[in-house]
PDB file of N, CA and C in Angstrom:
ATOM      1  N   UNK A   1    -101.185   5.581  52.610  1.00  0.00           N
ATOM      2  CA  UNK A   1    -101.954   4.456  53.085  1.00  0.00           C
ATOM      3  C   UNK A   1    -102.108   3.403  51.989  1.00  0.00           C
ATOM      4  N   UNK A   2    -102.486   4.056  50.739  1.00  0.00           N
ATOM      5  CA  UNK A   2    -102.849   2.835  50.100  1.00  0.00           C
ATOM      6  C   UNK A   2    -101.431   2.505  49.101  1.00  0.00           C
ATOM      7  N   UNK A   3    -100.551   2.816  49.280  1.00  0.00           N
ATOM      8  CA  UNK A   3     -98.859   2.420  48.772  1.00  0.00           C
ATOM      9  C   UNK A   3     -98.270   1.006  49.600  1.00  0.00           C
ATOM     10  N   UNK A   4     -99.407   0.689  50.205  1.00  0.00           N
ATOM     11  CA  UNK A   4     -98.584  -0.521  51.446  1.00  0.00           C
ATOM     12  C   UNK A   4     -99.512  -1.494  50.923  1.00  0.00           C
ATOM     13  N   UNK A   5    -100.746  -1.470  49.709  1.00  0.00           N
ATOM     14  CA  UNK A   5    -101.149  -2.190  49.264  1.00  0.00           C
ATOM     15  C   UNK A   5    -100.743  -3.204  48.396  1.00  0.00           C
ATOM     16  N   UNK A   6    -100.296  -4.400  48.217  1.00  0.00           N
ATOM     17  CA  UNK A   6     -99.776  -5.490  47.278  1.00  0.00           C
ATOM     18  C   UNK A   6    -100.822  -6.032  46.947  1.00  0.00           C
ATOM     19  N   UNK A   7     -99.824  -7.126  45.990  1.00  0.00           N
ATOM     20  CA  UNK A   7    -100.745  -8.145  45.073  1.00  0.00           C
ATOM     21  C   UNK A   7    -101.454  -9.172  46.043  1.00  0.00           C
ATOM     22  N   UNK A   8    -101.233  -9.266  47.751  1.00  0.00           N
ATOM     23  CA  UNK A   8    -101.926 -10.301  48.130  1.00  0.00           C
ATOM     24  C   UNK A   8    -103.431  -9.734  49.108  1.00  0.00           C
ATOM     25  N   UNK A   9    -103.175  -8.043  48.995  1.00  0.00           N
ATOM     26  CA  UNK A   9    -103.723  -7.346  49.655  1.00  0.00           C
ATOM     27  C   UNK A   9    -105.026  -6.943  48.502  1.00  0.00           C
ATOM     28  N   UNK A  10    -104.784  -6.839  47.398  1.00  0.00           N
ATOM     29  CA  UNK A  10    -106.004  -6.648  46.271  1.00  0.00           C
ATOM     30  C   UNK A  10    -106.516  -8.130  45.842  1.00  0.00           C
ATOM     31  N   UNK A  11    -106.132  -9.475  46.077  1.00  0.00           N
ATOM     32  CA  UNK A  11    -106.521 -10.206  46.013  1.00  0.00           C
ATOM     33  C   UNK A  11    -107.561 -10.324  47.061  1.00  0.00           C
ATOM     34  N   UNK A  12    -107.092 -10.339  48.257  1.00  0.00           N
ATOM     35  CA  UNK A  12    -107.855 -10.144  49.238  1.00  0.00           C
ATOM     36  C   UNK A  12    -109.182  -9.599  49.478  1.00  0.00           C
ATOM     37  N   UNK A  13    -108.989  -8.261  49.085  1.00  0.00           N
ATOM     38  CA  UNK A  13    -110.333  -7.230  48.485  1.00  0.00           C
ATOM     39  C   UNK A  13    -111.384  -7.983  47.803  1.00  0.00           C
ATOM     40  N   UNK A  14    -110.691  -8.427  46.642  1.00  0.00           N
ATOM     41  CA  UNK A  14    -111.535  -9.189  45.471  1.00  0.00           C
ATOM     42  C   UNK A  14    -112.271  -9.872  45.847  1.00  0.00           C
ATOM     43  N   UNK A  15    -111.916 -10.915  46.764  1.00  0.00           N
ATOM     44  CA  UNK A  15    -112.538 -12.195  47.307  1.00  0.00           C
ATOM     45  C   UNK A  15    -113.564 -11.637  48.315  1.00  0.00           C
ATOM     46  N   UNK A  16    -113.255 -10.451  48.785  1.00  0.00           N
ATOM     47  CA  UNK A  16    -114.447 -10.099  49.791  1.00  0.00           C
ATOM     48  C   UNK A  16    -115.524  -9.390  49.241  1.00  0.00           C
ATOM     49  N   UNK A  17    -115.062  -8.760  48.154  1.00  0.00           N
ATOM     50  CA  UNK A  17    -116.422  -8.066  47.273  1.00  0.00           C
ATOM     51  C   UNK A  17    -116.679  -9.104  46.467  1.00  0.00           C
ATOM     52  N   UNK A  18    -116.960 -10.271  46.129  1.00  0.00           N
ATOM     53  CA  UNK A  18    -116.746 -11.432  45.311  1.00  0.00           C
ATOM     54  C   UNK A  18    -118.271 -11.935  46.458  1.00  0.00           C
ATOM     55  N   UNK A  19    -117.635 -12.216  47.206  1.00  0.00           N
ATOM     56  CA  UNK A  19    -118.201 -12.656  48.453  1.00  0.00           C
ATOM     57  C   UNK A  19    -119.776 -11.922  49.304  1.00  0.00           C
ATOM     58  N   UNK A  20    -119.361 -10.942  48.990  1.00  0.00           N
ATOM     59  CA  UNK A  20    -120.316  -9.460  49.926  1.00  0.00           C
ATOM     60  C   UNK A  20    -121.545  -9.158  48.571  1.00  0.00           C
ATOM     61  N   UNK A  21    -120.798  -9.434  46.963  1.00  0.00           N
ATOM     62  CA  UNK A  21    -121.834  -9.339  46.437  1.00  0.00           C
ATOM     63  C   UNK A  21    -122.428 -10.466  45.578  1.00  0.00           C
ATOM     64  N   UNK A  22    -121.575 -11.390  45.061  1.00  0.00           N
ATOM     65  CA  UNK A  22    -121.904 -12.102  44.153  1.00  0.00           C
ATOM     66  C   UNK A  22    -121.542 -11.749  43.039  1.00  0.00           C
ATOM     67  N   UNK A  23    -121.108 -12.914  41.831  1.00  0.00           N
ATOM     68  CA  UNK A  23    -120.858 -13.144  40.578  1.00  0.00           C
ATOM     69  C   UNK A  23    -121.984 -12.233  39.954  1.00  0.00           C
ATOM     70  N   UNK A  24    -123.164 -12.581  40.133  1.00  0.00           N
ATOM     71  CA  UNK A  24    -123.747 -11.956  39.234  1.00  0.00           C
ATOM     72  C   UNK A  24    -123.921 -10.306  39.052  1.00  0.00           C
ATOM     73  N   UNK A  25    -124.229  -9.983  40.531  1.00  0.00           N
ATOM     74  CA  UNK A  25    -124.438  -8.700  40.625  1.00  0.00           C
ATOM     75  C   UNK A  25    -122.923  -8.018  40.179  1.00  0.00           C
ATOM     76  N   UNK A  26    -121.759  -8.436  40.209  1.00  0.00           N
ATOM     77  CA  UNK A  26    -120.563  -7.836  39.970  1.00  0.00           C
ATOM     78  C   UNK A  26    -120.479  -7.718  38.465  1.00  0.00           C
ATOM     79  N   UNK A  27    -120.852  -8.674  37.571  1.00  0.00           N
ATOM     80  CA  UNK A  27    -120.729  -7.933  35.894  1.00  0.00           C
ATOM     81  C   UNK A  27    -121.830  -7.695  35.589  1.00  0.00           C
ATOM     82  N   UNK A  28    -123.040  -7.507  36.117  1.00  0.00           N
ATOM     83  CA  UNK A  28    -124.148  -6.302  35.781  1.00  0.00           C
ATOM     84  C   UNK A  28    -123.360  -5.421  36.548  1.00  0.00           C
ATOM     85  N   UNK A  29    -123.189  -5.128  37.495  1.00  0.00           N
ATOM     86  CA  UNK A  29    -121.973  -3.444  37.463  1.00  0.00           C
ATOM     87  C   UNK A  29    -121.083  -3.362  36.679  1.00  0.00           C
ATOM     88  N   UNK A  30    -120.174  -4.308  36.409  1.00  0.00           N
ATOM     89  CA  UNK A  30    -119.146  -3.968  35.261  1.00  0.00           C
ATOM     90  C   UNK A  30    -120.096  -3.699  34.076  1.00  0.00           C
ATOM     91  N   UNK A  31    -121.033  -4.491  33.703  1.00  0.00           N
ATOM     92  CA  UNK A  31    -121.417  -3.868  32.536  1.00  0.00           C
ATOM     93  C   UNK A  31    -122.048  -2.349  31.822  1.00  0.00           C
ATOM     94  N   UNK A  32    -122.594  -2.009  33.200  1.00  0.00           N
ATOM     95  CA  UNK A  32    -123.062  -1.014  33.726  1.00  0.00           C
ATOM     96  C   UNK A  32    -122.033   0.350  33.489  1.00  0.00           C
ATOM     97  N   UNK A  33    -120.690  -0.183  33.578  1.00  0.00           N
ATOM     98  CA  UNK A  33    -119.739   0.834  34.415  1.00  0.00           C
ATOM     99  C   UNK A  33    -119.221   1.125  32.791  1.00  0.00           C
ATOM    100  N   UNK A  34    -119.025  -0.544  31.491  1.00  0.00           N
ATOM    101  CA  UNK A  34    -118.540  -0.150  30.021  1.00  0.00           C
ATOM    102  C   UNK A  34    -119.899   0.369  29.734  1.00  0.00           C
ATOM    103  N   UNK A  35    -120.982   0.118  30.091  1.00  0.00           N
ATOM    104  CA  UNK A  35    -122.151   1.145  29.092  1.00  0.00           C
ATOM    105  C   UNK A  35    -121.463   2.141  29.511  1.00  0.00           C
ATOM    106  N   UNK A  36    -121.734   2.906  30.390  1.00  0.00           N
ATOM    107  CA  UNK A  36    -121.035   4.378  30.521  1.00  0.00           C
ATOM    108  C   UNK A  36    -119.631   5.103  30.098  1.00  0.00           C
ATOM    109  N   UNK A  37    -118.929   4.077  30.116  1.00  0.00           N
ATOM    110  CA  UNK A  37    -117.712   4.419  29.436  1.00  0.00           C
ATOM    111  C   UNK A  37    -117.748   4.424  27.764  1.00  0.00           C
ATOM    112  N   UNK A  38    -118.606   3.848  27.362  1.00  0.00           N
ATOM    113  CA  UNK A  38    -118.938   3.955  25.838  1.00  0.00           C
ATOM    114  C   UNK A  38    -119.485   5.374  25.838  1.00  0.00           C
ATOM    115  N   UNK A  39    -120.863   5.644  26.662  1.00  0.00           N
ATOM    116  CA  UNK A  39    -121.741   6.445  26.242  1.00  0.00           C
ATOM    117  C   UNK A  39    -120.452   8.152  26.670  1.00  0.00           C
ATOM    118  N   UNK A  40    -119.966   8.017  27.258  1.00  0.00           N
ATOM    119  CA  UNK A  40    -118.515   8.995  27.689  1.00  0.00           C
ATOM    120  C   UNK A  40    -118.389   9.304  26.252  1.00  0.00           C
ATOM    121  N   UNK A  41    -117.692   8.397  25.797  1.00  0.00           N
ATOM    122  CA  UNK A  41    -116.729   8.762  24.768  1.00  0.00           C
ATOM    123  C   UNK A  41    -117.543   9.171  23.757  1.00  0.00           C
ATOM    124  N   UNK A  42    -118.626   8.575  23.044  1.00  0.00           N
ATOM    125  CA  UNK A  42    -119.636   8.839  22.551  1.00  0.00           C
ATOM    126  C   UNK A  42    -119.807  10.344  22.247  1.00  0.00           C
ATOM    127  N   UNK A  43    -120.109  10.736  23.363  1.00  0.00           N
ATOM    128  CA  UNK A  43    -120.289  12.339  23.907  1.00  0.00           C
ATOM    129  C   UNK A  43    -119.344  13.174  23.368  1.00  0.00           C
ATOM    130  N   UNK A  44    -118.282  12.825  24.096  1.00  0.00           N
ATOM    131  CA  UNK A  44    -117.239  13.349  23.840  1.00  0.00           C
ATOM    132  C   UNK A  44    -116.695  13.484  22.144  1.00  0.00           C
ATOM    133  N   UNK A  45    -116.956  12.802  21.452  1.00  0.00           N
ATOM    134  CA  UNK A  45    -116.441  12.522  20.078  1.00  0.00           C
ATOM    135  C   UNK A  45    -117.359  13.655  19.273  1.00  0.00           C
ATOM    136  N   UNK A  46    -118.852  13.596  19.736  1.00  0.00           N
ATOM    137  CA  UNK A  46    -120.151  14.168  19.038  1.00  0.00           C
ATOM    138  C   UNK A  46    -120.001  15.521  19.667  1.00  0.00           C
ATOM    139  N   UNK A  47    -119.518  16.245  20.818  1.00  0.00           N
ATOM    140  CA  UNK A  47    -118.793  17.417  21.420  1.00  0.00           C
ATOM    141  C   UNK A  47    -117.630  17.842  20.717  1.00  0.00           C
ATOM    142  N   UNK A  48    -116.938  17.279  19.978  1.00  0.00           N
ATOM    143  CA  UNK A  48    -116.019  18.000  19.771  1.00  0.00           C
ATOM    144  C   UNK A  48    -116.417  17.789  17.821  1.00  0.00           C
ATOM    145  N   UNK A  49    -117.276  17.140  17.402  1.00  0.00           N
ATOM    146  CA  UNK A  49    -117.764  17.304  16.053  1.00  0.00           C
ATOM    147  C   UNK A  49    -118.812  18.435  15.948  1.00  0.00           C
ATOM    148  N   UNK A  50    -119.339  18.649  16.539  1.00  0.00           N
ATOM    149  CA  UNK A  50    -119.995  19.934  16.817  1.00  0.00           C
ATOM    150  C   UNK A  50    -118.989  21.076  16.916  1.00  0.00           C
ATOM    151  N   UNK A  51    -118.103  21.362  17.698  1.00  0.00           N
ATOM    152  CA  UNK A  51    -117.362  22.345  18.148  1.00  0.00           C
ATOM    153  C   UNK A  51    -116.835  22.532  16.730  1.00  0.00           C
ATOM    154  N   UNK A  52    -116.361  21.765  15.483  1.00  0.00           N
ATOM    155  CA  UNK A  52    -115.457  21.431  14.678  1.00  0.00           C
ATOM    156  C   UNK A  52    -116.439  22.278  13.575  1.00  0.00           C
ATOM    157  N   UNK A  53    -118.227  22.208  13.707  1.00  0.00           N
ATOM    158  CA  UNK A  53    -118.847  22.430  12.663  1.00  0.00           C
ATOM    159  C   UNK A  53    -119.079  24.057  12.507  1.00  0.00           C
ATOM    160  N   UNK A  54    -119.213  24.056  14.028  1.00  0.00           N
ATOM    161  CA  UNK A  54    -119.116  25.667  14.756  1.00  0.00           C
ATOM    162  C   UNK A  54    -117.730  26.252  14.296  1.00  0.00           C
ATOM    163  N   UNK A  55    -117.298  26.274  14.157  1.00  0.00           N
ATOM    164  CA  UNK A  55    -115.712  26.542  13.637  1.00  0.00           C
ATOM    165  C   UNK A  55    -115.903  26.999  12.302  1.00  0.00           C
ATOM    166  N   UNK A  56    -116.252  26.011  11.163  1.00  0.00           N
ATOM    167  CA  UNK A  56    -116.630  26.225   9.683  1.00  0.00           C
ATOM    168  C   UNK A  56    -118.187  27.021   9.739  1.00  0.00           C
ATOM    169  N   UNK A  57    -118.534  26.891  10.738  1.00  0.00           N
ATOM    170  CA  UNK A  57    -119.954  27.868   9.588  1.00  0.00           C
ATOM    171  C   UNK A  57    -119.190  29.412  10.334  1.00  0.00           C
ATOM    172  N   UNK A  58    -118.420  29.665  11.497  1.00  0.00           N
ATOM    173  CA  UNK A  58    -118.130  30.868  11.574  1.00  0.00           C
ATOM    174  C   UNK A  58    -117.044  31.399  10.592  1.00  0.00           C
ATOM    175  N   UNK A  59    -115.947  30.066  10.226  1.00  0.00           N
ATOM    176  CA  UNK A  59    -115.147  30.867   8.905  1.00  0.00           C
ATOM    177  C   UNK A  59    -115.947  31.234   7.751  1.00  0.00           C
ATOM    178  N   UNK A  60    -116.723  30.348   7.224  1.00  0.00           N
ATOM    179  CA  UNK A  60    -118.015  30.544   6.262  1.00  0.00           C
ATOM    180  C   UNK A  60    -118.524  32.212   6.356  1.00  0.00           C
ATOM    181  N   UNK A  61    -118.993  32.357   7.612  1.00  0.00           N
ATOM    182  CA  UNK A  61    -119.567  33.597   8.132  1.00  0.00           C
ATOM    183  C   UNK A  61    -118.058  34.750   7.631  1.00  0.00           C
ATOM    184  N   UNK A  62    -117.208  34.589   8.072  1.00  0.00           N
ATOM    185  CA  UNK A  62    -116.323  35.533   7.901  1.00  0.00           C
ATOM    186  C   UNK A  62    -115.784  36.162   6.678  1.00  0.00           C
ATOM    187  N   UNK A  63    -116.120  34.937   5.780  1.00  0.00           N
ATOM    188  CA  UNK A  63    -115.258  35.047   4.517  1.00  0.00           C
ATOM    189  C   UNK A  63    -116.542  35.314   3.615  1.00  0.00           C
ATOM    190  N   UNK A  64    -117.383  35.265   3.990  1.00  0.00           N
ATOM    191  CA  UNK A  64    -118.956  36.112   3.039  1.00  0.00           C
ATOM    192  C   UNK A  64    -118.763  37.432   3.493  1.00  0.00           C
ATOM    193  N   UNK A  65    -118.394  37.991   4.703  1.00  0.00           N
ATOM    194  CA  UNK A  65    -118.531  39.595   5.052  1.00  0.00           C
ATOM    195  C   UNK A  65    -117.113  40.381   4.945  1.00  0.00           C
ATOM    196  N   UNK A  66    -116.092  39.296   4.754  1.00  0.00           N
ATOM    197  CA  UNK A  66    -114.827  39.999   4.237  1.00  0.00           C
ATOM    198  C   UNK A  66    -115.491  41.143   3.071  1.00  0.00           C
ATOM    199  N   UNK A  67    -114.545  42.010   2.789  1.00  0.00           N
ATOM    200  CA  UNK A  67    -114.460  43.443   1.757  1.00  0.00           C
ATOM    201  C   UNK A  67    -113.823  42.207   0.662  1.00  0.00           C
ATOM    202  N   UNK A  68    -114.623  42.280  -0.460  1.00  0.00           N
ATOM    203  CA  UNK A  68    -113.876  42.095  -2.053  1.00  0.00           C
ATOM    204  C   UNK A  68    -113.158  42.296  -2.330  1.00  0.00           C
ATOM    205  N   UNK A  69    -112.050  41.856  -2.512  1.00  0.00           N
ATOM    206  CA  UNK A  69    -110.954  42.181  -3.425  1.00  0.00           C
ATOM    207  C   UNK A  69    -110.939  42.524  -4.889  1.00  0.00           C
ATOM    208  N   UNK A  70    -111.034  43.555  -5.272  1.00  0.00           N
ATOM    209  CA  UNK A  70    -110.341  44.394  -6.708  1.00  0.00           C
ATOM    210  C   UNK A  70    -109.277  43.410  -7.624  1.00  0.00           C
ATOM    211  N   UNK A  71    -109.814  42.307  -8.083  1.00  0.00           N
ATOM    212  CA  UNK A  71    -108.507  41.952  -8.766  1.00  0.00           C
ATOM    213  C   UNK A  71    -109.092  41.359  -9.992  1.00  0.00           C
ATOM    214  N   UNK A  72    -108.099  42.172 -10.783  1.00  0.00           N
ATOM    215  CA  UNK A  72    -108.105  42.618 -12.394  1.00  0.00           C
ATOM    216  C   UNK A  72    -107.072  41.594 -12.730  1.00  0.00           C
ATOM    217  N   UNK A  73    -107.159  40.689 -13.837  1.00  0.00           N
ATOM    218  CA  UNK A  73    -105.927  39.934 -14.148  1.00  0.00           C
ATOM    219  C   UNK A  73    -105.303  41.039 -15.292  1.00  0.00           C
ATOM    220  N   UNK A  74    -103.998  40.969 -15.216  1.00  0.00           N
ATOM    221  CA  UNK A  74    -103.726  41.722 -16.061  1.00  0.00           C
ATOM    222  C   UNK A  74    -103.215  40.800 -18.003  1.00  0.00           C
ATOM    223  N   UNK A  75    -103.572  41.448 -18.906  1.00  0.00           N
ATOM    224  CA  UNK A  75    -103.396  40.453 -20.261  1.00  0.00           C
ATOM    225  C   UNK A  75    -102.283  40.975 -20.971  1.00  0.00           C
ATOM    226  N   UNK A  76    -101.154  40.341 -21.863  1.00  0.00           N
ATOM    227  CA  UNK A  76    -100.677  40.634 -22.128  1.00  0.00           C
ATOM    228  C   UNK A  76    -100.281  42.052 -23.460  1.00  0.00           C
ATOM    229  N   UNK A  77    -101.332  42.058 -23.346  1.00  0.00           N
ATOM    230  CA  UNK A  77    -101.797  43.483 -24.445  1.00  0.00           C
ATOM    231  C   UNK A  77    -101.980  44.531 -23.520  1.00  0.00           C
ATOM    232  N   UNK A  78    -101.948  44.851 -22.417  1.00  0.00           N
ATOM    233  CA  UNK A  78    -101.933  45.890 -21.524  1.00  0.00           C
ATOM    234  C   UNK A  78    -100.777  46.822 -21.864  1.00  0.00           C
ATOM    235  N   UNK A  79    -100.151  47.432 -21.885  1.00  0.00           N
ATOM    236  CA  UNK A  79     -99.346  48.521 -21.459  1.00  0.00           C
ATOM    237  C   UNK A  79     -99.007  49.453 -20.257  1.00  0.00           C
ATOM    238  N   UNK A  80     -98.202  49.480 -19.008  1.00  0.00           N
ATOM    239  CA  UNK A  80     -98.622  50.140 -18.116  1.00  0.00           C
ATOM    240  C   UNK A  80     -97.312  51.232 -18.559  1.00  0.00           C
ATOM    241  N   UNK A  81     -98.028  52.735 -18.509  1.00  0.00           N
ATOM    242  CA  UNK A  81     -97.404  53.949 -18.686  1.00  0.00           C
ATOM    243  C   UNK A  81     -97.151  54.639 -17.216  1.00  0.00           C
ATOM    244  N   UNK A  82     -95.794  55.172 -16.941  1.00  0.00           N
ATOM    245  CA  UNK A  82     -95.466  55.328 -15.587  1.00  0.00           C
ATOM    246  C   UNK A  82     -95.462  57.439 -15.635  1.00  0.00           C
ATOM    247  N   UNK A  83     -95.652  57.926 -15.037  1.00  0.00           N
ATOM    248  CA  UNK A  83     -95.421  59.219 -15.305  1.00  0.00           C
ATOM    249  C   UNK A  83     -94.134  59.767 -14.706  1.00  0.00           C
ATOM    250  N   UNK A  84     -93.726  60.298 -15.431  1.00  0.00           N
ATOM    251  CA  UNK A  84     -92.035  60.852 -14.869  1.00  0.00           C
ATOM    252  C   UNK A  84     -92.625  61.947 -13.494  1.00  0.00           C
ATOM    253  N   UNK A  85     -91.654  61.788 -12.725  1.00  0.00           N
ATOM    254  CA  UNK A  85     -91.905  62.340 -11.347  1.00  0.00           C
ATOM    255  C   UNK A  85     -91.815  63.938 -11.801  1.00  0.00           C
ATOM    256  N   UNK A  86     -92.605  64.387 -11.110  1.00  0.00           N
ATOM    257  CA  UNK A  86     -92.715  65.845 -10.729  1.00  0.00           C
ATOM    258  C   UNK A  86     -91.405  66.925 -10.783  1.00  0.00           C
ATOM    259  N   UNK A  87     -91.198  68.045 -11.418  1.00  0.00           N
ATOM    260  CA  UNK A  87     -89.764  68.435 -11.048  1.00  0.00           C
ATOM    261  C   UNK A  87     -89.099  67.721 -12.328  1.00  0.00           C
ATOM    262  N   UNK A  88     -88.787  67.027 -12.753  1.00  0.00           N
ATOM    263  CA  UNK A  88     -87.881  66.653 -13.792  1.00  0.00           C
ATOM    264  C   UNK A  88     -88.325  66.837 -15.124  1.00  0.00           C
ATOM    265  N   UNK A  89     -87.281  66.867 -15.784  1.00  0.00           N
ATOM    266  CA  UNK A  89     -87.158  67.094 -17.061  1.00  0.00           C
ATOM    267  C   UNK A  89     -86.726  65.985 -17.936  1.00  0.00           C
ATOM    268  N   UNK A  90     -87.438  65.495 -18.792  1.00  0.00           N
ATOM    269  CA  UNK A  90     -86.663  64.617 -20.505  1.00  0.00           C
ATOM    270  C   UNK A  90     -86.120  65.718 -21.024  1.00  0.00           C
ATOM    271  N   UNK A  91     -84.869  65.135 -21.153  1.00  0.00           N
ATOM    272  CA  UNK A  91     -83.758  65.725 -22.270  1.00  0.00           C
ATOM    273  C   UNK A  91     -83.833  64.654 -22.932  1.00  0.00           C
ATOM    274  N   UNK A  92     -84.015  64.817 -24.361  1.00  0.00           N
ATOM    275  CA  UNK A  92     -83.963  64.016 -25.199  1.00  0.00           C
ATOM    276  C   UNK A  92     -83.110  64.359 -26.074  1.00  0.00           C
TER     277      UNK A  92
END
């Protein structure tokens, strides 16, 4: 139905809601219609900065209750001594 609509057929429209309501009352609705489309996005931006903060205090959370890691740097004065396997013999 509305695919048979053209450019002389939305002109048309215009002039009758133009008409039916008036100049004025038509951009206090448009204005009406960008407040809300601001306050949308708004939302939306401060929804997903939240979601983003929720994210870091649960890695935060995770990485305080992780198990410690054991790590020894090793210095160059170390020595590591290996023990000859079980069963064998040095022939020297």
């Amino acid at each position: 139905m509305l695919n048979n609509i053209g450019l002389p057929g939305l002109l048309l429209i215009a002039v009758v809601v133009l008409v039916l309501f008036g100049r004025g009352k038509i951009s206090s609705l448009m204005g009406e219609v960008g407040k809300g489309i601001t306050s949308f996005k708004r939302g939306v931006a401060e929804g997903s900065k939240e979601e983003e903060e929720k994210d870091a205090e649960t890695r935060a959370v995770e990485n305080q209750t992780a198990a410690p890691r054991d790590v020894t740097p090793a210095t160059s004065d170390e020595t590591v001594v290996v023990p000859p396997k079980s069963g064998t013999t040095d022939k020297a």
